[in-house]
Protein backbone atom coordinates (compact mmCIF):
# COMPACT_ATOMS: atom_id res chain seq x y z
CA UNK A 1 -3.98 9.38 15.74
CA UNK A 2 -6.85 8.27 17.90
CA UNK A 3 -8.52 5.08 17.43
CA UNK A 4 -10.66 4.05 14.19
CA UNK A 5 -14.60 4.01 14.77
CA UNK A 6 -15.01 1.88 11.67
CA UNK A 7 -15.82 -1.81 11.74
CA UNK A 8 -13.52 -4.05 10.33
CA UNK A 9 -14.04 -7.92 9.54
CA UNK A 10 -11.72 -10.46 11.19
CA UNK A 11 -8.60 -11.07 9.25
CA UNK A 12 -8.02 -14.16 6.99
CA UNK A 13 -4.44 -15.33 7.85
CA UNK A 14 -3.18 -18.17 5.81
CA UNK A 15 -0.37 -19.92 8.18
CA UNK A 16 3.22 -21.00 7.15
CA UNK A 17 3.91 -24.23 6.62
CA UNK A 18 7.07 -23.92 8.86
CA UNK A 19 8.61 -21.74 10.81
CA UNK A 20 6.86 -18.28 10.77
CA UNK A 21 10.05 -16.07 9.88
CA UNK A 22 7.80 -13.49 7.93
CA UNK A 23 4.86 -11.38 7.74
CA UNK A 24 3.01 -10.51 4.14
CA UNK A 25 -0.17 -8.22 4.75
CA UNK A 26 -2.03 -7.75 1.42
CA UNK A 27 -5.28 -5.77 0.80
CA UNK A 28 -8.04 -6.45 -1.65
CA UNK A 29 -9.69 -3.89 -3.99
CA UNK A 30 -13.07 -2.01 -3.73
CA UNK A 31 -15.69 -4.57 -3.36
CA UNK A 32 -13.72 -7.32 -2.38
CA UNK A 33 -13.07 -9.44 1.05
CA UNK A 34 -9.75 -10.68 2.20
CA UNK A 35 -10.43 -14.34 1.89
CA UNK A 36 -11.57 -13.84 -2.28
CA UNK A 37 -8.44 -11.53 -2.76
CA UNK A 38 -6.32 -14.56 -0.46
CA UNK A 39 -7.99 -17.00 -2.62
CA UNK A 40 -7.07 -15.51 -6.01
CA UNK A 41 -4.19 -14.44 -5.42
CA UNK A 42 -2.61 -17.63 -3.70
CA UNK A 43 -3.76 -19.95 -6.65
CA UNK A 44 -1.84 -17.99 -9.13
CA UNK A 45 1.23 -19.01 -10.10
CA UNK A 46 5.07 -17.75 -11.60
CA UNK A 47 6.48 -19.59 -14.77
CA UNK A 48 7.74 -22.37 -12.57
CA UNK A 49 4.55 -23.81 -11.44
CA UNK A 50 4.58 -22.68 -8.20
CA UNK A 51 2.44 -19.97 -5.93
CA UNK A 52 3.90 -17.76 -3.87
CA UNK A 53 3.38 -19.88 -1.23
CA UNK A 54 5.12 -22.30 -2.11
CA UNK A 55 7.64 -19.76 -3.09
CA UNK A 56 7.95 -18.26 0.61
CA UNK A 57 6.77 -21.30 2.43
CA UNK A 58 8.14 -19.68 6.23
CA UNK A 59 5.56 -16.67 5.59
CA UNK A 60 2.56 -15.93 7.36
CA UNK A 61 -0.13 -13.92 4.98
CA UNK A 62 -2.43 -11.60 6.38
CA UNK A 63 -5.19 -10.17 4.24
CA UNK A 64 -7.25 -7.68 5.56
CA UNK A 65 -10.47 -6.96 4.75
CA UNK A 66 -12.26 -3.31 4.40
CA UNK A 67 -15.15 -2.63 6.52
CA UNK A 68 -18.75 -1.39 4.28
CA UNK A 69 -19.21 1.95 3.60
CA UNK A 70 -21.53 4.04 1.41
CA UNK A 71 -20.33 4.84 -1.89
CA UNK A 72 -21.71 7.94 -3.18
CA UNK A 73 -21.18 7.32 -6.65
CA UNK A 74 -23.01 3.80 -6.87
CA UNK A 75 -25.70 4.78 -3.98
CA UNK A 76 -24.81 1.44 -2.29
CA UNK A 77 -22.92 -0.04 0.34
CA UNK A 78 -20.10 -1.64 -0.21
CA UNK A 79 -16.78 -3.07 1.09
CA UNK A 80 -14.22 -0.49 0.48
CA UNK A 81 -11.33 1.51 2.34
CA UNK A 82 -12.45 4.68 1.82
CA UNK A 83 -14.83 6.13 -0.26
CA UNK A 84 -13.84 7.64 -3.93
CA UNK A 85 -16.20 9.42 -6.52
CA UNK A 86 -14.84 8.73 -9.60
CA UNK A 87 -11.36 7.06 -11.09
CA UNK A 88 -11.84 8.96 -14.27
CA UNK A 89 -10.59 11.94 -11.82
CA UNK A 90 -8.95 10.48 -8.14
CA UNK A 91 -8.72 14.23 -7.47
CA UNK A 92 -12.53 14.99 -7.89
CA UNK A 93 -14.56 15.27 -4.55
CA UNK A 94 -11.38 14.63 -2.49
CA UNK A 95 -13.42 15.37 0.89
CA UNK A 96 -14.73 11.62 0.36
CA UNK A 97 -12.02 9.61 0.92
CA UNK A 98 -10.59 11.42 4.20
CA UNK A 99 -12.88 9.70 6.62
CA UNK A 100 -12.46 6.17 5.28
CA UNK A 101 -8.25 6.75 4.56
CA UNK A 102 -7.83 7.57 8.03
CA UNK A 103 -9.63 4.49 9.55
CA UNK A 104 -8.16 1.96 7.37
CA UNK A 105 -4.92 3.39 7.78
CA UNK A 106 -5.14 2.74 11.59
CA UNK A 107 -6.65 -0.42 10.95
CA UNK A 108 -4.28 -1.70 8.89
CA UNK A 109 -1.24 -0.38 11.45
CA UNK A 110 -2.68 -1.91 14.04
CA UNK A 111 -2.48 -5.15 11.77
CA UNK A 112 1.12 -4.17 10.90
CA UNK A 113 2.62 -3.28 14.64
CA UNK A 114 1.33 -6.96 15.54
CA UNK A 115 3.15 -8.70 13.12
CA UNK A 116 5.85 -6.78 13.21
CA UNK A 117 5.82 -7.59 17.44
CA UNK A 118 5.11 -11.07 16.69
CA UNK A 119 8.70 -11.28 14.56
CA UNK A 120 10.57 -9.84 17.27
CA UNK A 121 10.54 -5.90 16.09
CA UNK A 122 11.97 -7.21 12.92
CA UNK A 123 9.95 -4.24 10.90
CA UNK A 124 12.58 -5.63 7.59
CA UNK A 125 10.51 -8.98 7.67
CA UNK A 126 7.31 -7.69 6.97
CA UNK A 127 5.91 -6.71 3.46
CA UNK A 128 3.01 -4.40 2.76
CA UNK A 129 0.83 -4.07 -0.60
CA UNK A 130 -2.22 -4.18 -2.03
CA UNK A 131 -4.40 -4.62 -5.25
CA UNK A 132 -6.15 -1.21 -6.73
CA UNK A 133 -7.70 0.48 -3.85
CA UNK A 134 -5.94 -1.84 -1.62
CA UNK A 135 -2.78 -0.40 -3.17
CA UNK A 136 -3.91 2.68 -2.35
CA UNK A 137 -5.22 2.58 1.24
CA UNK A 138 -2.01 -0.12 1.93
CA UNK A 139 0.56 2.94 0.40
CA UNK A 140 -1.06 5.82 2.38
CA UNK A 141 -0.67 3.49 5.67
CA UNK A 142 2.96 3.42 4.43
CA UNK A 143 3.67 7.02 4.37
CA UNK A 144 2.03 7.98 7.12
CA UNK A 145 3.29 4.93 9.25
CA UNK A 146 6.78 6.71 10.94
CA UNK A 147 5.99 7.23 14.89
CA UNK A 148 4.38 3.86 14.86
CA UNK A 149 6.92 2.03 12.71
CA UNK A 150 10.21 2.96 13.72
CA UNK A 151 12.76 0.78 10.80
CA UNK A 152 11.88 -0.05 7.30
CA UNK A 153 9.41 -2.49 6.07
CA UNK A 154 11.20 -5.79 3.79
CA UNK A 155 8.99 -4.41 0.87
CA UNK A 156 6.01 -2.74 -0.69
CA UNK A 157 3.90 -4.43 -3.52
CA UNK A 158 1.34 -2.16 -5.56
CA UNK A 159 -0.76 -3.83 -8.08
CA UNK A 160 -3.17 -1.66 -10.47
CA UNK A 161 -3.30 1.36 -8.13
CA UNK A 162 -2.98 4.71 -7.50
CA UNK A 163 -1.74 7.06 -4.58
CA UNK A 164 -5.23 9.23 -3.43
CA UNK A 165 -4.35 13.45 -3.32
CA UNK A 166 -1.70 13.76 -5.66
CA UNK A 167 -2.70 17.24 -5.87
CA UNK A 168 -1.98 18.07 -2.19
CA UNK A 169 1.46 15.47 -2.32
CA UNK A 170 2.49 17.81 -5.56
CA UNK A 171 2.03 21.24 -3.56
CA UNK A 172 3.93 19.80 -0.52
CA UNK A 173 6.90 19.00 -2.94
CA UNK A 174 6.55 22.18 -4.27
CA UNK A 175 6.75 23.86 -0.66
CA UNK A 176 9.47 21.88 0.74
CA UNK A 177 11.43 23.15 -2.66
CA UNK A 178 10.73 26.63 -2.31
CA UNK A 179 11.82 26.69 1.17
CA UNK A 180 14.38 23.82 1.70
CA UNK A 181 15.92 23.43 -1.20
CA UNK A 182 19.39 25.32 -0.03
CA UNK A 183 18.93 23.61 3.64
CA UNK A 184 19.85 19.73 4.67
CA UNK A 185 18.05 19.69 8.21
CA UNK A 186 14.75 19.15 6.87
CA UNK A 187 14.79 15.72 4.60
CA UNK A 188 11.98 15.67 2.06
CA UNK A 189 10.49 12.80 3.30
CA UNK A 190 10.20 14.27 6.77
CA UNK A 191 8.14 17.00 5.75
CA UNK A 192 6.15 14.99 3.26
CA UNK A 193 5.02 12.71 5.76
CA UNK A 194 4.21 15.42 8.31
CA UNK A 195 1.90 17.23 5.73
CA UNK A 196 0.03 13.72 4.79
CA UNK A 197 -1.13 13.35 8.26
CA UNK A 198 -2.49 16.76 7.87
CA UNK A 199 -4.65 16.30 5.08
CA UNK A 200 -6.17 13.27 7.20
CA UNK A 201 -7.04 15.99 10.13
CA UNK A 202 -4.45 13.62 12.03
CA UNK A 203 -1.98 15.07 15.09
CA UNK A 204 1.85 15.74 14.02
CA UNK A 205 4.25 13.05 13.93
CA UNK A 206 6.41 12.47 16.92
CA UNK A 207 9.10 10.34 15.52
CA UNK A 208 12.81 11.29 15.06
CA UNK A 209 13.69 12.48 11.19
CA UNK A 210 16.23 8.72 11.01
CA UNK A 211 12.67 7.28 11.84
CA UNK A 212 10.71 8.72 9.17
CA UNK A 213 13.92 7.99 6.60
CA UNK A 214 14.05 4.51 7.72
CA UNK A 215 10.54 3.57 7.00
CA UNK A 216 10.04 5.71 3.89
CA UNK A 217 13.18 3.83 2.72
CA UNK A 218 11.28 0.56 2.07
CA UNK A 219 11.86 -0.70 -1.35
CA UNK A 220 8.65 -0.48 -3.84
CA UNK A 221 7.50 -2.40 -6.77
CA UNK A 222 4.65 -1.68 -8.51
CA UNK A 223 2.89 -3.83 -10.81
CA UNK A 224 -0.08 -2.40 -13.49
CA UNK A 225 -1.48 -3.58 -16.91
CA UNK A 226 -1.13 -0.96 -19.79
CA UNK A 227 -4.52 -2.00 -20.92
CA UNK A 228 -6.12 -1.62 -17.42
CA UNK A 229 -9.57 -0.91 -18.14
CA UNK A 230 -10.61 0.02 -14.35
CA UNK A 231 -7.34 2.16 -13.11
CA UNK A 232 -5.64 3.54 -15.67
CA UNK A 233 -1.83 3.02 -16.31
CA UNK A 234 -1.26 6.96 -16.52
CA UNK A 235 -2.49 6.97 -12.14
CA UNK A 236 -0.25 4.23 -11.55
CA UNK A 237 2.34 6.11 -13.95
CA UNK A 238 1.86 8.87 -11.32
CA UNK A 239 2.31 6.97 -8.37
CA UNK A 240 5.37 5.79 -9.32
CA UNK A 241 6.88 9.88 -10.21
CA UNK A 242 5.87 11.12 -6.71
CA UNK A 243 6.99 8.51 -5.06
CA UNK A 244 10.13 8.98 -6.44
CA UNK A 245 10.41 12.67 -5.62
CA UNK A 246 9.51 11.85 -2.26
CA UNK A 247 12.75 9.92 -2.56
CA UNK A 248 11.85 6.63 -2.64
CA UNK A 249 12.75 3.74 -4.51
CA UNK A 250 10.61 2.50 -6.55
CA UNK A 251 10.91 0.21 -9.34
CA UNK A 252 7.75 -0.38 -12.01
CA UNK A 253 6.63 -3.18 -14.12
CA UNK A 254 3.82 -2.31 -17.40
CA UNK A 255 2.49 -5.50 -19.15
CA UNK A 256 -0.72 -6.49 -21.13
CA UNK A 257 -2.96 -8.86 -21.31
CA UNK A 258 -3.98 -9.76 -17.54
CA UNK A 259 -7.43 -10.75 -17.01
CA UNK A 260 -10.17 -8.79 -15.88
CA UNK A 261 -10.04 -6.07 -18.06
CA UNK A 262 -6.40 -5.96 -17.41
CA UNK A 263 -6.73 -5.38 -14.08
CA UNK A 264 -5.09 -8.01 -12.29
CA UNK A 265 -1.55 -9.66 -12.22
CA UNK A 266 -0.37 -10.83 -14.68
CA UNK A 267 0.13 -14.14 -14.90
CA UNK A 268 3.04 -15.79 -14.74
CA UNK A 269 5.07 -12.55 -15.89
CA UNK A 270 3.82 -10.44 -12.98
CA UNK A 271 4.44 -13.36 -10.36
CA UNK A 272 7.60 -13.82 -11.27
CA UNK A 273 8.58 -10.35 -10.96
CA UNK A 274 7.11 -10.38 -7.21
CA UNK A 275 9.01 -12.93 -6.54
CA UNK A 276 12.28 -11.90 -8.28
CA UNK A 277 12.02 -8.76 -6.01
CA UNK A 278 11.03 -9.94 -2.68
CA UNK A 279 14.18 -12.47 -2.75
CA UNK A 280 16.69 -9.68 -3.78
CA UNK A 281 14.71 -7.56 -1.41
CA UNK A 282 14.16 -9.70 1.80
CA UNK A 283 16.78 -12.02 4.12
């Protein structure tokens, strides 16, 4: 991949209050900033009282935030990571979100390879997600990470999002059936990857096929409001399924009632099920 053109703000990092032993990086939805998203999300808390902060007080978070771009649907700039026309149909006008995918998906490895580097290589002690968008842009970064991330991440967090092209990620399953499906030297997720950085207009892989199984063997949870008035629970629904026939492991959480529109966390319900997961998840 060659290097993103796009201009990206500085990063809010909240510090640890000890010894840094891990890494969360966590983007914000269309329209947001890092430090909002950092700010929300850090005040929230699980049924105990306590933020997640408190509950991982060792970790460093990262939040990232998306450089402006044009939106063609709203005629305005805005902070997003990558452009989409509509969420009534993620499919529609797919030729939008290509540009923007590919820069914030070098952005945000660039972001990841550091903090991996600053925990010793220790890929397992890093955690990647997002909220809505930000699940979106962070989950393409994931797939299409193997060659620069050579183990597994500790986990993935999705909140009220969806996975952009499931169109092309549906052919590509479709392909590698018709003409794997008796063979074991090609895994799944070896050709899926490959194919993703081709829709981006990116250069092959060159990682080793244990590489690409390593990283695309990072444990998932996603999170996503039945009532979700913004993303609705039938993309996240979808998300889930091909990630799954991609082969990885994902586990989902539904609930109602989470505030704006239903499009956030809920709260404490959906804390404490981030927090059940990272610890059975993460050393």
């Amino acid at each position: 991949m060659e290097t993103s053109q796009a201009r990206f703000p500085d990063l809010h990092i909240v510090e640890p209050k000890g010894q840094h032993t891990h890494t969360a990086i966590l983007l914000h939805g269309r329209g947001g900033h890092g430090p909002d998203f950092a700010k929300d999300l850090l005040t929230s808390t699980t049924s105990q009282g306590l933020d997640l902060a408190s509950h991982f007080p060792t970790w460093r978070w990262v939040f990232p935030s998306a450089a402006v771009r044009w939106s063609v649907a709203f005629q305005v700039n805005l902070p997003a990571w990558f452009d989409v026309y509509t969420l009534a149909d993620t499919n529609k006008r797919q030729d939008l979100q290509i540009q923007g995918l590919k820069e914030s998906s070098l952005h945000v490895l660039d972001v990841l390879e550091h903090e991996i580097s600053l925990l010793g290589g220790q890929s397992e002690k890093v955690i990647l997600g997002g909220l809505s968008q930000g699940m979106s842009a962070a989950l393409w970064t994931l797939l299409c990470s193997p060659g620069r991330v050579k183990g597994r991440l500790g986990a993935f967090i999705g909140c009220c999002g969806y996975l952009p092209f499931t169109q092309h990620i549906e052919t590509a399953i479709q392909d590698y059936r018709s003409k794997y499906a008796s063979e074991s030297t090609t895994p799944k997720c070896v050709t899926i990857s490959a194919f993703l950085h081709g829709v981006l207009g990116c250069p092959p892989i060159e990682s080793k096929p244990e590489e690409v199984e390593a990283v695309l063997s990072t444990p998932v949870l996603l999170l996503h409001g039945i009532d979700d008035g913004i993303v609705k629970i039938s993309l996240g629904r979808q998300a889930c399924q091909l990630l799954r026939e991609i082969g990885m492991e994902v586990l989902m959480r539904e609930y109602f009632g989470a505030p704006n529109m239903g499009h956030w966390i809920q709260e404490p319900e959906g804390f404490d099920e981030i927090v059940t997961f990272l610890k059975s998840k993460i050393s």
